[in-house]
C-alpha atoms as a PDB file:
ATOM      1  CA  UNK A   1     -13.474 -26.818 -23.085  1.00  0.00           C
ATOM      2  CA  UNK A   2     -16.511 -25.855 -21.651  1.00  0.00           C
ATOM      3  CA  UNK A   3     -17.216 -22.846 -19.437  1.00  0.00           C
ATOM      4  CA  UNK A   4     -17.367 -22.575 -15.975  1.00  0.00           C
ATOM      5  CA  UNK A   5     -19.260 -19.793 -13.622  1.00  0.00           C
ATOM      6  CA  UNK A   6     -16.904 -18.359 -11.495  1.00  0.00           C
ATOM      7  CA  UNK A   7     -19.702 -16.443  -9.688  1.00  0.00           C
ATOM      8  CA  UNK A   8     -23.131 -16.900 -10.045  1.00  0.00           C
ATOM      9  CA  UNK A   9     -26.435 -14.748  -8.928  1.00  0.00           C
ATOM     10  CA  UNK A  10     -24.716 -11.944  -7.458  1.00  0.00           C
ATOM     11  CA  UNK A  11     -26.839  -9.542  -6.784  1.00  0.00           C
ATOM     12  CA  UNK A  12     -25.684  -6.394  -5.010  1.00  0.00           C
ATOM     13  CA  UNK A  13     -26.589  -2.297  -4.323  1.00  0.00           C
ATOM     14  CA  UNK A  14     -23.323   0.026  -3.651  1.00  0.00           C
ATOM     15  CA  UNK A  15     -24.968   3.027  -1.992  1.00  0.00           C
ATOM     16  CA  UNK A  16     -23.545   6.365  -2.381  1.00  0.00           C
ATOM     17  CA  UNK A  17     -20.598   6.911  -0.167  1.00  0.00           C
ATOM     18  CA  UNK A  18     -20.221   3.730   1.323  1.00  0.00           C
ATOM     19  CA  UNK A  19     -16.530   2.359   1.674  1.00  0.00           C
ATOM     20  CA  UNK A  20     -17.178  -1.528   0.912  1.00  0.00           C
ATOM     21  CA  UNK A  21     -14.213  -4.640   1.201  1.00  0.00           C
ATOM     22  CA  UNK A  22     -15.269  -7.251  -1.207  1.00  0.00           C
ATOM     23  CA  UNK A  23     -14.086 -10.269   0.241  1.00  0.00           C
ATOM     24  CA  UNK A  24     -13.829 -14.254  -0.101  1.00  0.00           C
ATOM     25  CA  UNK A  25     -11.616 -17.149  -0.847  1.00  0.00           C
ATOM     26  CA  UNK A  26      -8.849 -17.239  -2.910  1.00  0.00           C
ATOM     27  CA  UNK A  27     -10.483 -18.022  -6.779  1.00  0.00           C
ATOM     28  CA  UNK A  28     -14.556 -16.734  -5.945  1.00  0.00           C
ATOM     29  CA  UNK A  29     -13.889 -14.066  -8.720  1.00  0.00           C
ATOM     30  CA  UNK A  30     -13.161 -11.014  -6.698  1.00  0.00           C
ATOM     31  CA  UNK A  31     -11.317  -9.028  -9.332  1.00  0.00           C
ATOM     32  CA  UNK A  32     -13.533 -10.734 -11.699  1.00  0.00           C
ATOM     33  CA  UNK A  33     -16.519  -8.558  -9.878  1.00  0.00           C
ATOM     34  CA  UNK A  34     -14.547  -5.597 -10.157  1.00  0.00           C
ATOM     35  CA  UNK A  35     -13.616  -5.457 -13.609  1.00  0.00           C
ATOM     36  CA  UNK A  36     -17.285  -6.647 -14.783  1.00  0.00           C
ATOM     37  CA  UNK A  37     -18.609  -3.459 -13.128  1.00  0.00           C
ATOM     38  CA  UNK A  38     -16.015  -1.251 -14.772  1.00  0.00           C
ATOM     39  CA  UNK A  39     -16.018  -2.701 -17.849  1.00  0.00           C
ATOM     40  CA  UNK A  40     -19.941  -2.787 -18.234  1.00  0.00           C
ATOM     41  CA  UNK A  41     -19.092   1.350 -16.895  1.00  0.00           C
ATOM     42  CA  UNK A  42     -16.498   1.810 -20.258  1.00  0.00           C
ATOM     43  CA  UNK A  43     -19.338  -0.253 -22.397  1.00  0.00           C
ATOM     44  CA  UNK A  44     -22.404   2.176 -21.083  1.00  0.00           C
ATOM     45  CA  UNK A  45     -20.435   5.088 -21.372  1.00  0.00           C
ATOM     46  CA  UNK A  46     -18.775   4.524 -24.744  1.00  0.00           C
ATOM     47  CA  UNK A  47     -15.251   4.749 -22.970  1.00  0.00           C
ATOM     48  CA  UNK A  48     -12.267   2.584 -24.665  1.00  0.00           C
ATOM     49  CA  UNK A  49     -12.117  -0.802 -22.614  1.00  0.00           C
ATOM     50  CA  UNK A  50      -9.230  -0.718 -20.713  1.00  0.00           C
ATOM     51  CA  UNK A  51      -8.498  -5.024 -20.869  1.00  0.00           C
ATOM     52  CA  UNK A  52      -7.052  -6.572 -23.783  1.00  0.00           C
ATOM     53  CA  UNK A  53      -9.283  -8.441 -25.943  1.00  0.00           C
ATOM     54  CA  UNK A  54      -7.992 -11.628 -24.974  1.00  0.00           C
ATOM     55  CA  UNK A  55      -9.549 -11.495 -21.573  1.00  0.00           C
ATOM     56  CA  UNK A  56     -11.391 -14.687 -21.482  1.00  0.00           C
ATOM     57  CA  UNK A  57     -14.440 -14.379 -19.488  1.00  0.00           C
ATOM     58  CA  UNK A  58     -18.256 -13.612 -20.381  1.00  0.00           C
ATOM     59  CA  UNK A  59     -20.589 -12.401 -18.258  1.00  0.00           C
ATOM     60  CA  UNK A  60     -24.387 -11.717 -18.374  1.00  0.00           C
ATOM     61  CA  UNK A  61     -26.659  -9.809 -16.549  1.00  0.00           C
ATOM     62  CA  UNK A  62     -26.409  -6.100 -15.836  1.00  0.00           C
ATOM     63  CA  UNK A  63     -25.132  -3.295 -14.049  1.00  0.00           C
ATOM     64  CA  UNK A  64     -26.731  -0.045 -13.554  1.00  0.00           C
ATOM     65  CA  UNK A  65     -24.640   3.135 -13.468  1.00  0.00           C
ATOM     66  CA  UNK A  66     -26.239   6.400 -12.597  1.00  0.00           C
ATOM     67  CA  UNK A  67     -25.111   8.362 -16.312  1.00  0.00           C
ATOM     68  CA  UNK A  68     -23.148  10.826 -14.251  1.00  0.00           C
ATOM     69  CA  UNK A  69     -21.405   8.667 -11.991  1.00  0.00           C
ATOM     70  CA  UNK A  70     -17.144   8.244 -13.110  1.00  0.00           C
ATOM     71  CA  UNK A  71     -15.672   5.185 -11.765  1.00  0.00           C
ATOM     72  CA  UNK A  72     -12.014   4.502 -11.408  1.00  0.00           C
ATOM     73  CA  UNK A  73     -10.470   0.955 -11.095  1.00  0.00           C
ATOM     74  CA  UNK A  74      -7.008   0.668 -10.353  1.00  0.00           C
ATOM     75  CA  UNK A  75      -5.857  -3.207 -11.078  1.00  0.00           C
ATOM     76  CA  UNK A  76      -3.893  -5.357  -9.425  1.00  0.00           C
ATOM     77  CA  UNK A  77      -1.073  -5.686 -12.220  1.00  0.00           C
ATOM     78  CA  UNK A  78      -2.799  -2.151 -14.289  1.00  0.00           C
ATOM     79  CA  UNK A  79      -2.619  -2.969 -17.762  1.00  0.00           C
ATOM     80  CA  UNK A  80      -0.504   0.484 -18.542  1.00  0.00           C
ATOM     81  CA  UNK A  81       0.138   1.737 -22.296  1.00  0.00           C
ATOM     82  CA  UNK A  82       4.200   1.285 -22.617  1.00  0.00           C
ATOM     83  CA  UNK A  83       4.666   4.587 -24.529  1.00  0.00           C
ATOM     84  CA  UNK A  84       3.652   7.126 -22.744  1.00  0.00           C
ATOM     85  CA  UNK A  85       5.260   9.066 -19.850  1.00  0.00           C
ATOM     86  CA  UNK A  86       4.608   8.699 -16.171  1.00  0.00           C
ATOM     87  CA  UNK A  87       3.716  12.158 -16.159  1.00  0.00           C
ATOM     88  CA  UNK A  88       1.086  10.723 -18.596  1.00  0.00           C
ATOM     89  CA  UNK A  89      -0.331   8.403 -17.522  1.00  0.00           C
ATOM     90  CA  UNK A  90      -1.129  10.266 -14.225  1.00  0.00           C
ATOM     91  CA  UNK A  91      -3.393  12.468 -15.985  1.00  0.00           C
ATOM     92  CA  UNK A  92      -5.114   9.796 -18.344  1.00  0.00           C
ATOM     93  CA  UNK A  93      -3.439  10.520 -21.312  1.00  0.00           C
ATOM     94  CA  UNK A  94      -3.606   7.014 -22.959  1.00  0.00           C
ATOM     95  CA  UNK A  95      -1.570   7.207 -26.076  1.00  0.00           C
ATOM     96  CA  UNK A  96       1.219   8.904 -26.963  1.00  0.00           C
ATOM     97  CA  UNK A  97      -0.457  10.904 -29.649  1.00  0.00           C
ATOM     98  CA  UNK A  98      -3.695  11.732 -27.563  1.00  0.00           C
ATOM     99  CA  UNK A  99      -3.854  15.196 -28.955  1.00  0.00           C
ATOM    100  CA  UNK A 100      -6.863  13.684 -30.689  1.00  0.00           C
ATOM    101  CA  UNK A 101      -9.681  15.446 -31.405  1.00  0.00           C
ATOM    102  CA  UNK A 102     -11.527  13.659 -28.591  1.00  0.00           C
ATOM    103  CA  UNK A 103     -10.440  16.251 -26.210  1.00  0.00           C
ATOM    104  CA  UNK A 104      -9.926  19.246 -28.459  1.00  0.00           C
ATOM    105  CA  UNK A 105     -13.008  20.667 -27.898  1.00  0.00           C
ATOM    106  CA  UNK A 106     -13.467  19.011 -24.277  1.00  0.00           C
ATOM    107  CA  UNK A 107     -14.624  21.359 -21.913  1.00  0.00           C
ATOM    108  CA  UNK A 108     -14.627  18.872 -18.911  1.00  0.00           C
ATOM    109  CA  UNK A 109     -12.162  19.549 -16.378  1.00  0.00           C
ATOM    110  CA  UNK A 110      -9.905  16.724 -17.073  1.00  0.00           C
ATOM    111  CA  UNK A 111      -9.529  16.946 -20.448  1.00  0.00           C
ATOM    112  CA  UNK A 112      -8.807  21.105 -20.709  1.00  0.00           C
ATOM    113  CA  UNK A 113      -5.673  19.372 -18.180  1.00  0.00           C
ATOM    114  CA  UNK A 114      -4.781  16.573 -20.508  1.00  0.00           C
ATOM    115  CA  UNK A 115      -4.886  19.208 -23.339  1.00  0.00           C
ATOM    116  CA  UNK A 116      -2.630  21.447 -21.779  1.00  0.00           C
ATOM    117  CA  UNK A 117      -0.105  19.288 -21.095  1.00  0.00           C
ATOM    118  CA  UNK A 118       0.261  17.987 -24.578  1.00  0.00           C
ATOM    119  CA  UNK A 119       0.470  21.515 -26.278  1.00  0.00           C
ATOM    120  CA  UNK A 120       2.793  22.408 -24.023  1.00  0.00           C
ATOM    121  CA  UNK A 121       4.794  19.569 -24.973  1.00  0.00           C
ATOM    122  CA  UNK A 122       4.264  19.977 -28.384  1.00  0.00           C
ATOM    123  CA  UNK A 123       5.557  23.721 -28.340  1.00  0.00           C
ATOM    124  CA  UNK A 124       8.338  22.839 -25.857  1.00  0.00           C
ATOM    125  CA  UNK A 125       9.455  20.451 -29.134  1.00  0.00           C
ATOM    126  CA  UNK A 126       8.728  22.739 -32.017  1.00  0.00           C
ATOM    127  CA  UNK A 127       9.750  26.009 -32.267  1.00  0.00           C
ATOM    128  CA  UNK A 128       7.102  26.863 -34.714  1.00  0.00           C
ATOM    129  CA  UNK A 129       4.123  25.983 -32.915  1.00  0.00           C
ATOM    130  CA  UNK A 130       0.966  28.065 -33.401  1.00  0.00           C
ATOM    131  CA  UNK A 131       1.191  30.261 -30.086  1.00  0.00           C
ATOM    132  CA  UNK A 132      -2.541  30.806 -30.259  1.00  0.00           C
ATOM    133  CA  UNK A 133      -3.268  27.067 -29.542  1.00  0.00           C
ATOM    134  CA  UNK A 134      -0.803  27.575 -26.289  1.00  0.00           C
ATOM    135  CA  UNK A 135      -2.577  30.650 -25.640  1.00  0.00           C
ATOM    136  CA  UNK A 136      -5.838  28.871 -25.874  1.00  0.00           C
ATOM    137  CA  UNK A 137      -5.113  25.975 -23.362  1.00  0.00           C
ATOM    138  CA  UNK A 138      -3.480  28.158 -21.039  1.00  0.00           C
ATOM    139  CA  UNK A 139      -6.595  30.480 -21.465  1.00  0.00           C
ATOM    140  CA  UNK A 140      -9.132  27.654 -20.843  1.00  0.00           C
ATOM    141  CA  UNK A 141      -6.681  26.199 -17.613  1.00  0.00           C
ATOM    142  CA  UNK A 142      -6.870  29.396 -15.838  1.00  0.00           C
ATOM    143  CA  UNK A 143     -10.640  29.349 -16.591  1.00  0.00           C
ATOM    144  CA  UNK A 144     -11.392  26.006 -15.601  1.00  0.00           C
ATOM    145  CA  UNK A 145      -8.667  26.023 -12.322  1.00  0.00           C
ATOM    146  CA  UNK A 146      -6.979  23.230 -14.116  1.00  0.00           C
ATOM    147  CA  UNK A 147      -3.863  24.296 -12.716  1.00  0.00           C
ATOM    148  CA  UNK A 148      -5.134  23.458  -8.812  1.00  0.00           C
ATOM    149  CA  UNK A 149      -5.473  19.820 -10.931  1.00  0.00           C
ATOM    150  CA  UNK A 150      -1.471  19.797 -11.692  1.00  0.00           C
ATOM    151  CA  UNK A 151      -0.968  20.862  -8.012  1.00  0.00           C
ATOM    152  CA  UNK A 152      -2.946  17.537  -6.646  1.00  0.00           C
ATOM    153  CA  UNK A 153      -1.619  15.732  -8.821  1.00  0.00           C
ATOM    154  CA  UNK A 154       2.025  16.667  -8.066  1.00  0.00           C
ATOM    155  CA  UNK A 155       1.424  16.009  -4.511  1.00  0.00           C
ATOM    156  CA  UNK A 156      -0.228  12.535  -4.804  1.00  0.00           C
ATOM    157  CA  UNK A 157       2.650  11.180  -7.119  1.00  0.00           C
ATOM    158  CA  UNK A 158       5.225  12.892  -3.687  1.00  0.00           C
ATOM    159  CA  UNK A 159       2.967  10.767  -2.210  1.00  0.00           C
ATOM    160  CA  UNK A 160       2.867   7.360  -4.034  1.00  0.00           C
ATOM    161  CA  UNK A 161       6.988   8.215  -4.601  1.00  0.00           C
ATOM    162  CA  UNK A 162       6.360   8.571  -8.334  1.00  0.00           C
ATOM    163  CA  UNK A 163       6.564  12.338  -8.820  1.00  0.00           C
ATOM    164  CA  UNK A 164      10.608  12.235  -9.998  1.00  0.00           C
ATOM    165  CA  UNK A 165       9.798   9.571 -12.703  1.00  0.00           C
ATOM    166  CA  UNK A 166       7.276  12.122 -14.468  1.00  0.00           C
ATOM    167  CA  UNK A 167       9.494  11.710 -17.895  1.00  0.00           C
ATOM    168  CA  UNK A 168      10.485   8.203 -17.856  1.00  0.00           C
ATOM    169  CA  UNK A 169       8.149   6.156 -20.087  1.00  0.00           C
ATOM    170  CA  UNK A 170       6.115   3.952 -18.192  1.00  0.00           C
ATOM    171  CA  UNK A 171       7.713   0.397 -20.092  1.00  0.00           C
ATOM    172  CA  UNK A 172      11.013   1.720 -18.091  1.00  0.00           C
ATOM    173  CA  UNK A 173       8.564   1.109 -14.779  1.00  0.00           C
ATOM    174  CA  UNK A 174       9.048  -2.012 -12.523  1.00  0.00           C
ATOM    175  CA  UNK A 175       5.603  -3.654 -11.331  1.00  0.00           C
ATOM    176  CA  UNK A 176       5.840  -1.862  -8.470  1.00  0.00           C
ATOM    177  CA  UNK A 177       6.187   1.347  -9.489  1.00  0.00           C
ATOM    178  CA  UNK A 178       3.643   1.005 -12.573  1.00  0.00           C
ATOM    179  CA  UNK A 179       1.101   0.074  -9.809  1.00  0.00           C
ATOM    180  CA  UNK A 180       1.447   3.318  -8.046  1.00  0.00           C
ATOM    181  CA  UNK A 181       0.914   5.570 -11.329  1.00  0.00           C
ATOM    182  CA  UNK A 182      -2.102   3.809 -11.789  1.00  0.00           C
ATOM    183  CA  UNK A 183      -3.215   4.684  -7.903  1.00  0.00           C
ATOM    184  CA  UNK A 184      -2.050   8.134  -8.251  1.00  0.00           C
ATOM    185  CA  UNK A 185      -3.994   8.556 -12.271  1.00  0.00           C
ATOM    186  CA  UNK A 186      -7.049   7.081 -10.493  1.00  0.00           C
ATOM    187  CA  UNK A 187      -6.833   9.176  -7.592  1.00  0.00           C
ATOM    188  CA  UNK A 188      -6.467  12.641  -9.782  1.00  0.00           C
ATOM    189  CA  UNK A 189      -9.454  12.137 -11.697  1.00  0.00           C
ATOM    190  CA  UNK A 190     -11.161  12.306  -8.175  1.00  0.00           C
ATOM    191  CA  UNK A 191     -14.024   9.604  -9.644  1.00  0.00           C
ATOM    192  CA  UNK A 192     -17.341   9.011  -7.939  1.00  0.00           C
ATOM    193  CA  UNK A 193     -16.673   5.356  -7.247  1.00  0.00           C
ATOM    194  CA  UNK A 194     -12.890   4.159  -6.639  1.00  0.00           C
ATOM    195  CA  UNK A 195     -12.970   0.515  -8.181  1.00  0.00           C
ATOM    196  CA  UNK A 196      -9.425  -1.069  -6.254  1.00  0.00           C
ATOM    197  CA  UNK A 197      -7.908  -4.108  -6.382  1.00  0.00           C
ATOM    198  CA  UNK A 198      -5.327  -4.793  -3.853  1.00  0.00           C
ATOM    199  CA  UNK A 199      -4.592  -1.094  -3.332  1.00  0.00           C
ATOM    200  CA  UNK A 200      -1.777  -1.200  -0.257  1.00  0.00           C
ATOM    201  CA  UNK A 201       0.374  -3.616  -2.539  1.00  0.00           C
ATOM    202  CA  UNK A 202       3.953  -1.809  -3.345  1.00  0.00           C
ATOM    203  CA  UNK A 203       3.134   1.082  -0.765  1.00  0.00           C
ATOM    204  CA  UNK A 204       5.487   2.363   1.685  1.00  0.00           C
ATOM    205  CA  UNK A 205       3.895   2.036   5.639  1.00  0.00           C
ATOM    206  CA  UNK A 206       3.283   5.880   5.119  1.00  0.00           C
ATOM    207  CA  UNK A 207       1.801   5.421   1.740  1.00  0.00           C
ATOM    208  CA  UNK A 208      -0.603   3.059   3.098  1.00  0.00           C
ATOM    209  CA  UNK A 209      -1.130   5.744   6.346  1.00  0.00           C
ATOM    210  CA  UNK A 210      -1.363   8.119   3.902  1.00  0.00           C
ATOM    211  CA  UNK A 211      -3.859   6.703   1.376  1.00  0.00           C
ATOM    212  CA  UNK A 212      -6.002   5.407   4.356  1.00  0.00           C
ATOM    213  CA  UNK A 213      -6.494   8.913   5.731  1.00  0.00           C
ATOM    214  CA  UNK A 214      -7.091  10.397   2.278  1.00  0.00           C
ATOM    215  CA  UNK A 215     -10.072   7.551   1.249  1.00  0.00           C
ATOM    216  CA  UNK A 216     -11.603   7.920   4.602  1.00  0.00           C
ATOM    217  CA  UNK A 217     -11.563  12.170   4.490  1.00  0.00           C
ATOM    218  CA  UNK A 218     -14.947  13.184   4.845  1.00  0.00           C
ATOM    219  CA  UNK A 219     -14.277  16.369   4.513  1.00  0.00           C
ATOM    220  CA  UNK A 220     -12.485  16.445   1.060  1.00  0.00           C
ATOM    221  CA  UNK A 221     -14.785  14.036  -0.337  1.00  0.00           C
ATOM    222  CA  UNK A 222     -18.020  12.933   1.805  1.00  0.00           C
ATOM    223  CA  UNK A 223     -19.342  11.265  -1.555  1.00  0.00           C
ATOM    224  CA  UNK A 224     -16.395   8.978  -2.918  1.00  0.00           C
ATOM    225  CA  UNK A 225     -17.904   5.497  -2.886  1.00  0.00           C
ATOM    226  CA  UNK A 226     -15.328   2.684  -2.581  1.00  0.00           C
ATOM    227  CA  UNK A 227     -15.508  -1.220  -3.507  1.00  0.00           C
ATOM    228  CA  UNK A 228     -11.885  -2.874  -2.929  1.00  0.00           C
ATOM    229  CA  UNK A 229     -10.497  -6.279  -2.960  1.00  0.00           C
ATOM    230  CA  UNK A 230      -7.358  -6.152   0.308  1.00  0.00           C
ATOM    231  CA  UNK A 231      -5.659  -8.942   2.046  1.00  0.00           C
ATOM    232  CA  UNK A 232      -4.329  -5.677   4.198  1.00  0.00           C
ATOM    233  CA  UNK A 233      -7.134  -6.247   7.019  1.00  0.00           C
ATOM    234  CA  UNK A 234      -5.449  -2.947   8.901  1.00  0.00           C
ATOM    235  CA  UNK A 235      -6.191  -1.053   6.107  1.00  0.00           C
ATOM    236  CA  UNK A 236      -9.328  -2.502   5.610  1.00  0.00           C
ATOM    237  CA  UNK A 237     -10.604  -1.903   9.090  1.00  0.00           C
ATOM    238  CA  UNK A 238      -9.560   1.599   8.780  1.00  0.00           C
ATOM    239  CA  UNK A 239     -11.144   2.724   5.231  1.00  0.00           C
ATOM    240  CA  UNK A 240     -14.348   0.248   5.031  1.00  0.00           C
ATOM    241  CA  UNK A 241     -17.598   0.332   6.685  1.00  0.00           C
ATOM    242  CA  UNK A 242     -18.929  -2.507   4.905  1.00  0.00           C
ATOM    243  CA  UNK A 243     -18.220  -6.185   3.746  1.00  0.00           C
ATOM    244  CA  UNK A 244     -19.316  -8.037   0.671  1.00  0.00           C
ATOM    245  CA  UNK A 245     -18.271 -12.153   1.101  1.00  0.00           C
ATOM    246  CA  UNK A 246     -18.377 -13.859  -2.089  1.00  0.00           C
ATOM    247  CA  UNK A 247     -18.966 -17.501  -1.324  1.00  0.00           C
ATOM    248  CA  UNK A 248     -18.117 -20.428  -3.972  1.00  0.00           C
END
């Protein structure tokens, strides 16, 4: 078969801080457009693509990412690793055995947080674990104020009603419930530009209040830049100041 463009000469500036609905007929490549500019983000960046090989579309073309900008995309249906916990998953550990040595000697924020949490697992499980390494990560968490990170993040997952499944792995998750760990994860790494895709789906009335209120908070973060795909126009009146059509 041949290919097809699903979108075409799309050219388009996000400036810093703006809250933006992409919008557009069922089929004009919406989430397409979002997961071409985080993808191209993972490529730039050297960050593990997050979409299974078998996605089938090419694109050309390119996007420009200031090198310090992080951007967060939280799918419709997130494409979550089965084997890892909830608790996780919510702060980006990928794999069950991500004590690699990718963010051993980390000293950003995130991943002195990440480390932490699997030492501690690790010594919870073996009673012969090197106590300096605990020691260590504890050391670097107090130094760092990781542990205001697993304070947010506690209260986002109240939040997104996800906090009492922090053990259960995340192939024990319903759709639902797999979509809100992926809100929460992306909301905890408090990234420069929130990539979402259908965000309000599977929240309660007060999660959408809630998540409204805490996108549109200029006071907690006057710099997040947003770009989201909603059929919720309530919440989309409330959060964006800008709209993007994407015509056929």
């Amino acid at each position: 078969g041949g290919e097809t463009w699903q979108l075409k000469d799309v050219d388009f500036n996000l400036q810093r801080g703006a809250k933006a609905a992409l919008i557009g007929r069922n089929g004009t490549g919406k989430s397409t457009f979002l997961k071409i500019l985080h993808e191209s983000y993972l490529a730039t960046n050297g960050l593990e693509s997050s979409y299974s090989s078998s996605t089938n579309y090419k694109y050309t073309g390119n996007v420009q990412v200031p090198k310090t900008i992080r951007i967060s995309m939280v799918e419709q249906e997130p494409p979550l690793p089965a084997d890892i916990t909830v608790g996780d998953a919510i702060l980006g550990i990928t794999t069950s055995i991500d004590s690699s040595s990718s963010i051993n000697n980390s000293k950003s924020l995130m991943d002195v947080v990440r480390r932490y949490r699997i030492v501690s697992q690790q010594a919870e499980k073996d009673s012969n674990y090197d106590a300096d390494v605990f020691v260590k990560a504890s050391a670097d968490m107090d130094y760092l104020g990781g542990w205001d990170v697993l304070t947010k993040a506690e209260e986002i997952a109240t939040k997104l009603k996800v906090n009492h499944l922090q053990e259960q792995p995340l192939s024990d998750l319903s759709g639902g419930e797999r979509k809100r760990v992926a809100l929460c994860a992306a909301l905890v790494e408090e990234p420069d530009v929130l990539l979402l895709d259908e965000p309000t789906n599977f929240l309660s009335l007060a999660g959408v209040e809630w998540l409204a209120d805490l996108l549109t908070d200029r006071n907690n973060n006057p710099k997040l830049t947003i770009l989201m795909v909603t059929h919720d126009r309530a919440f989309l009146e409330q959060v964006c100041d800008q709209i993007v059509e994407l015509d056929r």
